[in-house]
N, C-alpha and C. Protein backbone atom coordinates (compact mmCIF):
# COMPACT_ATOMS: atom_id res chain seq x y z
N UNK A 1 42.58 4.94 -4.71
CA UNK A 1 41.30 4.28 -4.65
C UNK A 1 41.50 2.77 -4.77
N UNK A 2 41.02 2.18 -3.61
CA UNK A 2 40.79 0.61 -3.88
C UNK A 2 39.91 0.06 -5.16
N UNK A 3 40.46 -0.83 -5.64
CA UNK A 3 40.11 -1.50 -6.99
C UNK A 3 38.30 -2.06 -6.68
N UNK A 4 38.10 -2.36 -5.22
CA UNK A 4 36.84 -2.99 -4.68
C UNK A 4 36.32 -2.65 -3.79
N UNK A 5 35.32 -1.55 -3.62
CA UNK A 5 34.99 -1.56 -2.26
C UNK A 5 33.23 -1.97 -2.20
N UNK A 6 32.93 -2.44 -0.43
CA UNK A 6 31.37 -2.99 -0.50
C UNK A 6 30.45 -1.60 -0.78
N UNK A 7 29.41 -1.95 -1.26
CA UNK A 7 28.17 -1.24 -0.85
C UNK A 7 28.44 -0.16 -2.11
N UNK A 8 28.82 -0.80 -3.22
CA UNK A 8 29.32 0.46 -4.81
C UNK A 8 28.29 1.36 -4.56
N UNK A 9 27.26 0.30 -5.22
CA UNK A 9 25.64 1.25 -5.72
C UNK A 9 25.29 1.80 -4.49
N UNK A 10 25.14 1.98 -3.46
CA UNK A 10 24.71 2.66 -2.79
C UNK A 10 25.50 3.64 -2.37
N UNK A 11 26.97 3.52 -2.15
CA UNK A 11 27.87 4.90 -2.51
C UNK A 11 27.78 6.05 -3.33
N UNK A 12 27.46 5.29 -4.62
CA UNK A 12 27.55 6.05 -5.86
C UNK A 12 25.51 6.85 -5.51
N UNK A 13 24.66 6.15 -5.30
CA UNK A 13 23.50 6.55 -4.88
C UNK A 13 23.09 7.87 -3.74
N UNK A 14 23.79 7.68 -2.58
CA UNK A 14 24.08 8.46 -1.65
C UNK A 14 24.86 9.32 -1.91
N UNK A 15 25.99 9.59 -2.92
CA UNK A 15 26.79 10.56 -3.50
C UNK A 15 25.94 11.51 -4.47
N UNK A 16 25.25 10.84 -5.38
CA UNK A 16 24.17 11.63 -6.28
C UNK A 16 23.07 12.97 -5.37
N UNK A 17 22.22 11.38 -4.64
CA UNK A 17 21.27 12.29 -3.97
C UNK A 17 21.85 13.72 -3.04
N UNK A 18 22.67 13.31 -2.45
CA UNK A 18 23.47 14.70 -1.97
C UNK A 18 24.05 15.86 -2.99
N UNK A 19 24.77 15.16 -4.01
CA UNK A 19 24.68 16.70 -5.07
C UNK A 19 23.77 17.02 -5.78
N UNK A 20 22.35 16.25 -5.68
CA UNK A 20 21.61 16.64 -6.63
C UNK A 20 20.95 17.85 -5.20
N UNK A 21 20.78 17.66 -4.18
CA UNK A 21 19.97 17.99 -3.04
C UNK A 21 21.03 19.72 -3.10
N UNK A 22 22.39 19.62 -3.22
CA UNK A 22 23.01 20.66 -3.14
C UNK A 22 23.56 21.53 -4.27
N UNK A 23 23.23 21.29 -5.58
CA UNK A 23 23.68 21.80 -6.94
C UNK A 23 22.58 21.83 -7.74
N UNK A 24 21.84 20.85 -7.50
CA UNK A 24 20.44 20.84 -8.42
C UNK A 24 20.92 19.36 -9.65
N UNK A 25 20.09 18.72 -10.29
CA UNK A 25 20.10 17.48 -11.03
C UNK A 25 20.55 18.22 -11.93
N UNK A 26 20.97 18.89 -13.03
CA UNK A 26 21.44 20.14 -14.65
C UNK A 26 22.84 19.74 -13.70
N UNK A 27 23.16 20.61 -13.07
CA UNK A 27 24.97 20.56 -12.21
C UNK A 27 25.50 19.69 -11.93
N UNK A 28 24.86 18.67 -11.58
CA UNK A 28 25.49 17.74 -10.92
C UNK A 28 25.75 17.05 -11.82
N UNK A 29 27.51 16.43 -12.07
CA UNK A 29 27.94 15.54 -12.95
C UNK A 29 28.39 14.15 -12.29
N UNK A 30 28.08 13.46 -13.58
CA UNK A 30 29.09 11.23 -13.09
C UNK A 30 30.19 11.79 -12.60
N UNK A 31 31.08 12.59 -13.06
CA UNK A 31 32.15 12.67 -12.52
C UNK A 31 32.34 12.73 -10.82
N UNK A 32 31.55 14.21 -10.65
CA UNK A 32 31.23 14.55 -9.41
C UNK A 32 30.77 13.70 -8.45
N UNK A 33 29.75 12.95 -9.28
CA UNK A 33 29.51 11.72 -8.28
C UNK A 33 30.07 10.93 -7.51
N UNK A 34 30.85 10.59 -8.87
CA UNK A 34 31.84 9.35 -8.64
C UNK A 34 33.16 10.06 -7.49
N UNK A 35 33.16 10.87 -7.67
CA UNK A 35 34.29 11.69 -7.04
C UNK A 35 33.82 11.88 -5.64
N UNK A 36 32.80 12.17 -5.43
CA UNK A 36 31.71 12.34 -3.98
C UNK A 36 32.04 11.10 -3.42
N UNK A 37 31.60 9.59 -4.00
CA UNK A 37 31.43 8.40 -3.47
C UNK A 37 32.89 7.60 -3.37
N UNK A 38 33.99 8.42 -3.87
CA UNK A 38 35.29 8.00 -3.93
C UNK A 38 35.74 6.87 -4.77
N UNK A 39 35.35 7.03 -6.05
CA UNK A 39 35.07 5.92 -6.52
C UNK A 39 35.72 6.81 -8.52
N UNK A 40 35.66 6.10 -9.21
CA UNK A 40 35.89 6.43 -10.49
C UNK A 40 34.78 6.83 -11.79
N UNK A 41 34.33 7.41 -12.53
CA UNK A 41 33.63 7.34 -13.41
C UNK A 41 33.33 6.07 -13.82
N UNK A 42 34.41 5.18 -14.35
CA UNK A 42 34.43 4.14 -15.06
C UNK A 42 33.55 3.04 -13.86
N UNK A 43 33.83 3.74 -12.86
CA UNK A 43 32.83 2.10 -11.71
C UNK A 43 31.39 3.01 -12.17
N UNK A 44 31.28 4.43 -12.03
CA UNK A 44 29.50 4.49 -11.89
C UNK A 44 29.07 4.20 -12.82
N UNK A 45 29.82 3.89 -14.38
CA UNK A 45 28.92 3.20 -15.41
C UNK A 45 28.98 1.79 -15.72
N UNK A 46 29.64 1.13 -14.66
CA UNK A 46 28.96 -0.33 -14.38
C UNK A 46 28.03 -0.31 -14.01
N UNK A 47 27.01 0.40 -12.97
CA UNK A 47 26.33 0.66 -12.21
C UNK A 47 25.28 1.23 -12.76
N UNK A 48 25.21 2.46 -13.22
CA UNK A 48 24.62 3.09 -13.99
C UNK A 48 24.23 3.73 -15.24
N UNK A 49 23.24 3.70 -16.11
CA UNK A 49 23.96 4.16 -17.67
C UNK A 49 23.94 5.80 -17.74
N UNK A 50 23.38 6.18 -16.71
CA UNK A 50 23.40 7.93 -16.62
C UNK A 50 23.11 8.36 -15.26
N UNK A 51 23.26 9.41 -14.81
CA UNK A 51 22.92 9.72 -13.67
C UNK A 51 21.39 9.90 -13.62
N UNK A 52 20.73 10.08 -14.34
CA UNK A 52 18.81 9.37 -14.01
C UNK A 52 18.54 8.36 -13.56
N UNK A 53 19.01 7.12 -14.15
CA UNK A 53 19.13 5.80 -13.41
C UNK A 53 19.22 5.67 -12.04
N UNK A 54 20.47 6.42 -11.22
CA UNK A 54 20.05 6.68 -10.11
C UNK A 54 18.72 6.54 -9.29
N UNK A 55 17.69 7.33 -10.10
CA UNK A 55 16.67 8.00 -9.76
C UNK A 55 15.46 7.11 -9.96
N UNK A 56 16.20 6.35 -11.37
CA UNK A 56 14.95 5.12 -11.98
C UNK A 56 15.31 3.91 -12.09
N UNK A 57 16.46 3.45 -11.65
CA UNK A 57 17.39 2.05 -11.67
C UNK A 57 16.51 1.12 -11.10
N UNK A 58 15.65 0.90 -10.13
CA UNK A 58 14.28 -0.10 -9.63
C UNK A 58 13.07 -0.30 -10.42
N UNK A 59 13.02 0.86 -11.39
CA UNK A 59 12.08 0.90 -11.71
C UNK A 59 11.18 -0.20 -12.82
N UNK A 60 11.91 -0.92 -12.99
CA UNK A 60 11.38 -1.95 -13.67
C UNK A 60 11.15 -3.30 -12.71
N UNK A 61 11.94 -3.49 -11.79
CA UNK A 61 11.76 -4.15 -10.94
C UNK A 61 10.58 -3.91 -10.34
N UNK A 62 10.04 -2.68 -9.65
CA UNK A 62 8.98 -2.73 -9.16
C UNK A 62 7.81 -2.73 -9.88
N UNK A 63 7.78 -2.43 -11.63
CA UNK A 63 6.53 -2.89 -12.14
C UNK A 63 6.41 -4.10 -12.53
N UNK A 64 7.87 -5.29 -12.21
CA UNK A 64 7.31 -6.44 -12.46
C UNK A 64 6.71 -6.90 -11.09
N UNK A 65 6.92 -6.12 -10.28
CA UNK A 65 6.17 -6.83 -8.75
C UNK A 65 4.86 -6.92 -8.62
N UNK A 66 4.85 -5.27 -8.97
CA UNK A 66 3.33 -4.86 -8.98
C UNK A 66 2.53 -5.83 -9.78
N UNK A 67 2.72 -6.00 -11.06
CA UNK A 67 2.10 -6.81 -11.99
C UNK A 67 2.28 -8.05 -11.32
N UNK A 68 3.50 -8.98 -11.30
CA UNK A 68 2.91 -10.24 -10.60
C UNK A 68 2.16 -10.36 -9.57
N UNK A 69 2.09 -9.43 -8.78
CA UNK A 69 1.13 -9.46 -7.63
C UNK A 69 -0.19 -9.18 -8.05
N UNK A 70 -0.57 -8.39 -9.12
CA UNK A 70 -2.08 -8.35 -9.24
C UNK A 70 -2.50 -9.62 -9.94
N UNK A 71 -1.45 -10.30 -11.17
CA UNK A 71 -1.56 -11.48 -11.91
C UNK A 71 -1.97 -12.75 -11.15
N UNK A 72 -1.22 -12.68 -9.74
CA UNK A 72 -1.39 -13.96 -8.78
C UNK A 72 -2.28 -13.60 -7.57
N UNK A 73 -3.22 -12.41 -7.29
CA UNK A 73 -3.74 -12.03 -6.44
C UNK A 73 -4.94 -13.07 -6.60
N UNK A 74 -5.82 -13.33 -5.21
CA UNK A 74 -6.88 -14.51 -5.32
C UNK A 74 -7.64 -14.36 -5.86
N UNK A 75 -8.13 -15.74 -7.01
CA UNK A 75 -9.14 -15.78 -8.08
C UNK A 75 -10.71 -15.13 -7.75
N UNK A 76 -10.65 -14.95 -6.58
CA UNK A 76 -11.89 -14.29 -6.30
C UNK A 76 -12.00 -13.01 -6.36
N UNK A 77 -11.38 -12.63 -6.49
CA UNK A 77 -11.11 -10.81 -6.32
C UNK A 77 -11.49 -9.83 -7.32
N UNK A 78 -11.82 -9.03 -7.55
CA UNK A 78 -12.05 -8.02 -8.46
C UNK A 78 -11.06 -7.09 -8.97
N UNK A 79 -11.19 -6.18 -10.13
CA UNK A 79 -9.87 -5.72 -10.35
C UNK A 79 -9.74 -4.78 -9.17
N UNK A 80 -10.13 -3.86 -8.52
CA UNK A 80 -9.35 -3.21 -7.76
C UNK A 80 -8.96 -3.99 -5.87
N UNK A 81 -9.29 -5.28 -6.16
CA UNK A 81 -9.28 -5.79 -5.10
C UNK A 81 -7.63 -6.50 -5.36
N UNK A 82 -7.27 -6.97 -6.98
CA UNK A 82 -6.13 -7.58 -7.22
C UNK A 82 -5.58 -6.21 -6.95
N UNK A 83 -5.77 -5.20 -7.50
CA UNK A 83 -4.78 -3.91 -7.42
C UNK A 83 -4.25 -3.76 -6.04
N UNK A 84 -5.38 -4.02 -5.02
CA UNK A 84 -5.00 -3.96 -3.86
C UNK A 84 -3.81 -4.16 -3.47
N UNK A 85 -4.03 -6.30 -3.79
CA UNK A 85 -2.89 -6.67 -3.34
C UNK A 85 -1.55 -6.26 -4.01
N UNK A 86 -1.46 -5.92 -4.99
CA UNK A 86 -0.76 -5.26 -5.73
C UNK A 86 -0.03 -3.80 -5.10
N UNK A 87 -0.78 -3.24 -4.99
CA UNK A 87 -0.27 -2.15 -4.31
C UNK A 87 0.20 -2.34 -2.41
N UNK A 88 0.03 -3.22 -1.75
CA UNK A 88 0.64 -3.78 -0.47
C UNK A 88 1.81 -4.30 -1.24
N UNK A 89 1.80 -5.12 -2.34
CA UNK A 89 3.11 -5.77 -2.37
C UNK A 89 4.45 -4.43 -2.70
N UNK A 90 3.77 -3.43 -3.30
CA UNK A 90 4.67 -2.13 -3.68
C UNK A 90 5.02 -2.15 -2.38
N UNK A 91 4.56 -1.89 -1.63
CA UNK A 91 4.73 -0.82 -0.38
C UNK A 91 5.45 -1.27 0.50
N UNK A 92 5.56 -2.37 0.29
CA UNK A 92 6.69 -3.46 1.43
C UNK A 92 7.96 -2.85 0.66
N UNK A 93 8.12 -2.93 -0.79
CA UNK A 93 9.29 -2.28 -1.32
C UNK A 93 9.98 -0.64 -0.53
N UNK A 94 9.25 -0.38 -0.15
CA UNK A 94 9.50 1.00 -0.25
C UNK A 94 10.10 0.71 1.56
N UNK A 95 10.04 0.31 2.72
CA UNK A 95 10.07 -0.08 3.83
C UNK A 95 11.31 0.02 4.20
N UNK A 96 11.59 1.27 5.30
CA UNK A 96 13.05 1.88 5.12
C UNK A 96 13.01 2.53 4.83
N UNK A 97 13.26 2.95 3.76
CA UNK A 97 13.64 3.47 2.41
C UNK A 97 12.81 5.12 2.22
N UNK A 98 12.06 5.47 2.99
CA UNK A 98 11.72 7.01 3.09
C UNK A 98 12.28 8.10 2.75
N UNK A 99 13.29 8.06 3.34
CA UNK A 99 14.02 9.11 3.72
C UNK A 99 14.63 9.61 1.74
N UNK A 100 15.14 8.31 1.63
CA UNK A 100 15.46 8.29 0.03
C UNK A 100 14.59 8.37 -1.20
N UNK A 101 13.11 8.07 -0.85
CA UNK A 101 11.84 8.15 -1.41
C UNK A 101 11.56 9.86 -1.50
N UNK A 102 12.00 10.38 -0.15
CA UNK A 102 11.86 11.82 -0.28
C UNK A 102 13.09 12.73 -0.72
N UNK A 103 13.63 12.31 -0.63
CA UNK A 103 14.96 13.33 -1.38
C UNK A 103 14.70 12.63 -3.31
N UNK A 104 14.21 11.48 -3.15
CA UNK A 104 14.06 11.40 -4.81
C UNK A 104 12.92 12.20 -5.37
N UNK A 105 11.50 12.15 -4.45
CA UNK A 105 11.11 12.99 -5.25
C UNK A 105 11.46 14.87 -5.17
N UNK A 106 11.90 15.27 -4.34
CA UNK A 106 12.39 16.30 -4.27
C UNK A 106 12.87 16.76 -5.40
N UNK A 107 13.53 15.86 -5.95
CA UNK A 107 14.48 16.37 -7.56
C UNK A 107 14.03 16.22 -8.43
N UNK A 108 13.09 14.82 -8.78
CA UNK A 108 12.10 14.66 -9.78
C UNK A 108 11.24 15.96 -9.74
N UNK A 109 10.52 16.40 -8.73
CA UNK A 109 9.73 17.29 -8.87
C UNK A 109 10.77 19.04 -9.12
N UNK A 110 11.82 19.15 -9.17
CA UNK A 110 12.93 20.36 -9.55
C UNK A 110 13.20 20.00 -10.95
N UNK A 111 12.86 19.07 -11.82
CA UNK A 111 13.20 18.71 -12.65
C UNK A 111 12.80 18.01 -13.85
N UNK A 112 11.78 19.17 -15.07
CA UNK A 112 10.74 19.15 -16.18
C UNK A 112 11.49 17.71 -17.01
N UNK A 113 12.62 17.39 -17.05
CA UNK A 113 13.31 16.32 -17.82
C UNK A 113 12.67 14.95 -16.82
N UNK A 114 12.90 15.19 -15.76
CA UNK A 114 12.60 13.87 -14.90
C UNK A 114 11.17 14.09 -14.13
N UNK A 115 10.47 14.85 -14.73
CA UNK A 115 9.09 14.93 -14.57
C UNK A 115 8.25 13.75 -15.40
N UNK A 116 9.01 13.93 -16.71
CA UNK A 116 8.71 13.02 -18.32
C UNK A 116 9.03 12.07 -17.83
N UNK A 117 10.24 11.52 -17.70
CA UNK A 117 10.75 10.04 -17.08
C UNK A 117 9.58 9.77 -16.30
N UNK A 118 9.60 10.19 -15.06
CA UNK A 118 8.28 9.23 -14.21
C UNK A 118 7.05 9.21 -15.38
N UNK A 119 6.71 10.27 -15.15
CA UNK A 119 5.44 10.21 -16.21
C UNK A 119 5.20 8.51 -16.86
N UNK A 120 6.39 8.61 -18.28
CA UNK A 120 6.70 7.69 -18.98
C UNK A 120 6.47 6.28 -18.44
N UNK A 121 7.05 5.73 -16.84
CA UNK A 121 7.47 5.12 -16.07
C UNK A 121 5.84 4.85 -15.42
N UNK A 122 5.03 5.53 -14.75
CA UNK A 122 3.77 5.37 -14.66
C UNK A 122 3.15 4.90 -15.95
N UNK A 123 3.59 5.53 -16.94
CA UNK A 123 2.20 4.79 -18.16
C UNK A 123 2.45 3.62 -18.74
N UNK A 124 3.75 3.17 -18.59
CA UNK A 124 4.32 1.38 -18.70
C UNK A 124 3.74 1.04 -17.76
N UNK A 125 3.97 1.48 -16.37
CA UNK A 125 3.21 0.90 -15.35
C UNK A 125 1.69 0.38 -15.70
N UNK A 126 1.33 0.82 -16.05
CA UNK A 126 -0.48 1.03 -16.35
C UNK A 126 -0.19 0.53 -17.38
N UNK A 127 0.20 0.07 -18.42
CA UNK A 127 -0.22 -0.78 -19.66
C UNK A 127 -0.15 -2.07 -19.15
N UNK A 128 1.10 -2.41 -18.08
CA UNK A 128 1.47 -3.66 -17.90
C UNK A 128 0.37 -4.20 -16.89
N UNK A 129 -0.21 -3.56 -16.07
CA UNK A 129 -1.22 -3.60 -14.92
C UNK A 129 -2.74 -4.08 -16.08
N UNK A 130 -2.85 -3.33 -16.90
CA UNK A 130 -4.09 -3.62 -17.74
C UNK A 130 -3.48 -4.68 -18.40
N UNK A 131 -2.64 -5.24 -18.56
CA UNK A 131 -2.41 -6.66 -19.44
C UNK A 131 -2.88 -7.80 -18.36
N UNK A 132 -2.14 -7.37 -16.92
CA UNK A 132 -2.27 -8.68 -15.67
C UNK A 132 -3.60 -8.70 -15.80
N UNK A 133 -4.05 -7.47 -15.62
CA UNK A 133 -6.10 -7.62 -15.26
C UNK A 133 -6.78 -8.30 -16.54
N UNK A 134 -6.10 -7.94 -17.84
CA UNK A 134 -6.89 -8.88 -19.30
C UNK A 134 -6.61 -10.41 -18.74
N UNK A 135 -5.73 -10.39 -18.44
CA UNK A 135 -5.10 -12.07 -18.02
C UNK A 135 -6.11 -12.57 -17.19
N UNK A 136 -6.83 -11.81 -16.03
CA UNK A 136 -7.72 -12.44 -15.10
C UNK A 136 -9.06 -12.32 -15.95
N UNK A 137 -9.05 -11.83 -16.86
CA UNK A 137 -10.67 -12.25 -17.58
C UNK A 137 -10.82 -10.91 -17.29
N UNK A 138 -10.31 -9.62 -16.84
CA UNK A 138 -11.33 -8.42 -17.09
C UNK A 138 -11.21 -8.18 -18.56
N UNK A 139 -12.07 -7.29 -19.00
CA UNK A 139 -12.56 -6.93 -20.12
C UNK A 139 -11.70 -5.50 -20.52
N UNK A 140 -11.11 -5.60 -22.13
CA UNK A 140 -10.15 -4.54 -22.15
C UNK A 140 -10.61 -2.87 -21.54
N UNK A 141 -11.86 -2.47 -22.17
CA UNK A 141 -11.75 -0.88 -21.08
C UNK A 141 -11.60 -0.89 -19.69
N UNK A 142 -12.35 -1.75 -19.72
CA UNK A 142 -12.55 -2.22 -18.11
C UNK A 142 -10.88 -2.11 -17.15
N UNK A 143 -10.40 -3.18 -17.72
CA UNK A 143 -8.88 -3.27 -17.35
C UNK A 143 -7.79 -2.05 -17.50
N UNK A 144 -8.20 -1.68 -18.29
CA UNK A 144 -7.21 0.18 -18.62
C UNK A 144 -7.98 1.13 -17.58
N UNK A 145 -8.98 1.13 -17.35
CA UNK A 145 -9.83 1.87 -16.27
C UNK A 145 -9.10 1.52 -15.44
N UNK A 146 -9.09 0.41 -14.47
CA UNK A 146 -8.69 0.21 -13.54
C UNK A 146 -7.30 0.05 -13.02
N UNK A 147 -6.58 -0.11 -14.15
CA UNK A 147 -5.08 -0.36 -14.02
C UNK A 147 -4.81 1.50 -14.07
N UNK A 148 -5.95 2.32 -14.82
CA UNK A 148 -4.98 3.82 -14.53
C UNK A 148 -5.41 3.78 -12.80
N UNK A 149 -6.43 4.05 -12.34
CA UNK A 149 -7.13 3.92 -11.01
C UNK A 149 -5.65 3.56 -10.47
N UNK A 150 -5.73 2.01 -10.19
CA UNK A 150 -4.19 1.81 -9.47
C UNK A 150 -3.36 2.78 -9.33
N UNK A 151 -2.85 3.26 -10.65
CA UNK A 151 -1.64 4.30 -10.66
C UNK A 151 -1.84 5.63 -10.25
N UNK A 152 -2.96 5.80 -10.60
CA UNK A 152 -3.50 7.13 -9.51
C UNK A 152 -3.29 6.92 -7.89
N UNK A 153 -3.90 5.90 -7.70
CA UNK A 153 -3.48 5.56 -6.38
C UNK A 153 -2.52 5.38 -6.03
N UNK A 154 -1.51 4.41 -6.75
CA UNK A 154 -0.07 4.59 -6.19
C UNK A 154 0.59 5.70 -5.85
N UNK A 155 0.42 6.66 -7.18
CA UNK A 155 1.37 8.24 -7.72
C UNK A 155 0.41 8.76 -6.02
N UNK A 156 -0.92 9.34 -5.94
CA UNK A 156 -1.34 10.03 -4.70
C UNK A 156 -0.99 9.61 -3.32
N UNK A 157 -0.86 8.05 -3.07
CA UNK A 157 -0.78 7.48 -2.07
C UNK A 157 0.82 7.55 -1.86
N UNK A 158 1.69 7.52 -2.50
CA UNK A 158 3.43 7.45 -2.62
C UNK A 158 3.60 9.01 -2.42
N UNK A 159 2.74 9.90 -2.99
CA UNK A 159 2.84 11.62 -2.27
C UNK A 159 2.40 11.79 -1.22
N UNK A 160 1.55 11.20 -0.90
CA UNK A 160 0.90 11.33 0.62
C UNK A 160 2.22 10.32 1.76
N UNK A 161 2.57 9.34 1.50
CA UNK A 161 3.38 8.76 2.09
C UNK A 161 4.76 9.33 2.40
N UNK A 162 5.25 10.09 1.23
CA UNK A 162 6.68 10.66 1.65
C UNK A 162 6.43 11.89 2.18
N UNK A 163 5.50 12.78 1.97
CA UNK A 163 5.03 14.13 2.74
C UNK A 163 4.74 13.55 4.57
N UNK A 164 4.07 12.59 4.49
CA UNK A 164 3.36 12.61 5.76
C UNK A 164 4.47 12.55 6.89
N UNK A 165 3.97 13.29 7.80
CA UNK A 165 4.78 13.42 9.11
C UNK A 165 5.15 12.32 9.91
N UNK A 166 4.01 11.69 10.58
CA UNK A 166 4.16 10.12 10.83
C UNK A 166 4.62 8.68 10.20
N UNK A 167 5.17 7.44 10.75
CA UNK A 167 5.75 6.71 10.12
C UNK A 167 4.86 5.49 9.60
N UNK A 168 3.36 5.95 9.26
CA UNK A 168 2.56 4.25 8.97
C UNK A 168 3.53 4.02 7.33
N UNK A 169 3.42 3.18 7.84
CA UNK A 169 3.66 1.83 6.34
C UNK A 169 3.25 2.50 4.94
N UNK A 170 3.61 2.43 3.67
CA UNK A 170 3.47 2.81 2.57
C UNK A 170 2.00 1.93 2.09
N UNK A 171 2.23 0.84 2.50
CA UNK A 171 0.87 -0.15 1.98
C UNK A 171 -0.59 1.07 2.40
N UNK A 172 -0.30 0.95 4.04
CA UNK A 172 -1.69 1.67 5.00
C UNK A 172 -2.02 2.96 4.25
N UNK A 173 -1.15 3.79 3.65
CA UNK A 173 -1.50 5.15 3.16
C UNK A 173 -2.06 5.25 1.59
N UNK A 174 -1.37 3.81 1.15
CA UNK A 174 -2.15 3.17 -0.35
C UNK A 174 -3.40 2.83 -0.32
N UNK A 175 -3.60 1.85 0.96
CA UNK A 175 -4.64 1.40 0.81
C UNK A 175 -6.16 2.40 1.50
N UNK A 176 -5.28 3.36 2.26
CA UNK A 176 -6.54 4.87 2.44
C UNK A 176 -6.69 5.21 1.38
N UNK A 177 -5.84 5.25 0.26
CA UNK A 177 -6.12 6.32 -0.57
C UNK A 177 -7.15 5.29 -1.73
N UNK A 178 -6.86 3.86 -1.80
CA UNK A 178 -8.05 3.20 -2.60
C UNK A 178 -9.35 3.64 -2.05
N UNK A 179 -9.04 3.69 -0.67
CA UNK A 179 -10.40 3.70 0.05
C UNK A 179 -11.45 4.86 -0.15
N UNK A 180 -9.96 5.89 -0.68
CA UNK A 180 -10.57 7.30 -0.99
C UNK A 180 -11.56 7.22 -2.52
N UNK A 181 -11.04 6.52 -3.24
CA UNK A 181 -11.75 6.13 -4.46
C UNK A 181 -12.56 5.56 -4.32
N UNK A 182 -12.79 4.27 -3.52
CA UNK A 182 -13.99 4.00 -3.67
C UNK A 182 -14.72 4.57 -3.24
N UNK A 183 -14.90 5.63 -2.34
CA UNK A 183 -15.70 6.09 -1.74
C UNK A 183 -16.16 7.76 -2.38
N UNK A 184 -15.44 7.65 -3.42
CA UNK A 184 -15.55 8.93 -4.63
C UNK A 184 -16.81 7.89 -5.38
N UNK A 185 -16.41 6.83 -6.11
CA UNK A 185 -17.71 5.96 -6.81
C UNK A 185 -19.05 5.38 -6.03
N UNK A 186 -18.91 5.66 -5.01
CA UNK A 186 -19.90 5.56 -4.31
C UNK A 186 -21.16 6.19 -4.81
């Protein structure tokens, strides 16, 4: 094994998702991984601190997006109008990236341990979303209302997006599914 090769994390990434897809996430070991991606144990824990990470390694990244984007969305806007933009700025994240969106949740959903993780991962989401919206002057229930709303929408609109047959944009299937809400409060 070369001491350096390009493209680690996504070796070691593409090695996972394939044994998790063929052994199940319980079977599949770092070792195995690392062994899949041709690579050593000792590189996938530069990379990773467990093989979940894999699965949740962005995940803080994308709730600081989300949040700066509703934090800096235009002063005119309402909270689910900042959520909006908020949720377009998610969805550009995701662009590409399908194919891997659906083999991740594939395993999350095979898997009561990494059921909790997202879970967990959504309700940081939503505390941090109701802090951006206190920041714009909404009012605290108010802002927890609407910041869960968001995450409902994300979690339904991100299932509807990796199920769906056709290729629209992650934003377009977010922003149907706000549309679906508002049109529930109607």
């Amino acid at each position: 094994m070369g001491r350096w090769e390009p493209n680690t994390r996504e070796r070691l990434a593409k090695a996972a998702m394939e044994l998790y897809a063929e052994r199940g996430f319980e079977q599949t070991t770092v070792a195995g991984i690392a062994q899949r991606a041709g690579l050593t144990e000792r590189t996938f824990f530069r990379h990773y601190a467990d093989k979940r990470e894999v699965l949740f390694a962005g995940s803080g990244e994308l709730e600081a997006l989300f949040v700066r984007a509703v934090a800096e969305a235009p002063g005119g806007l309402g909270p689910l109008g900042a959520l909006a933009v908020g949720l377009d700025a998610v969805g550009e994240v995701f662009t590409g990236r399908r194919e891997f969106a659906r083999q991740r949740q594939a395993v999350i959903a095979a898997t009561a341990e990494l059921q909790e993780r997202e879970l967990i991962k959504l309700a940081s989401m939503a505390a941090a979303l109701a802090g951006a919206l206190r920041e714009r002057g909404v009012e605290a229930p108010d802002a927890s209302l609407a910041a869960e709303v968001g995450i409902a929408v994300f979690k339904v609109g991100f299932e509807r997006w990796v199920e769906a047959a056709d290729e629209r944009p992650m934003g377009d299937v977010m922003r149907e599914a706000l549309d679906g809400v508002k049109g529930l409060v109607r």
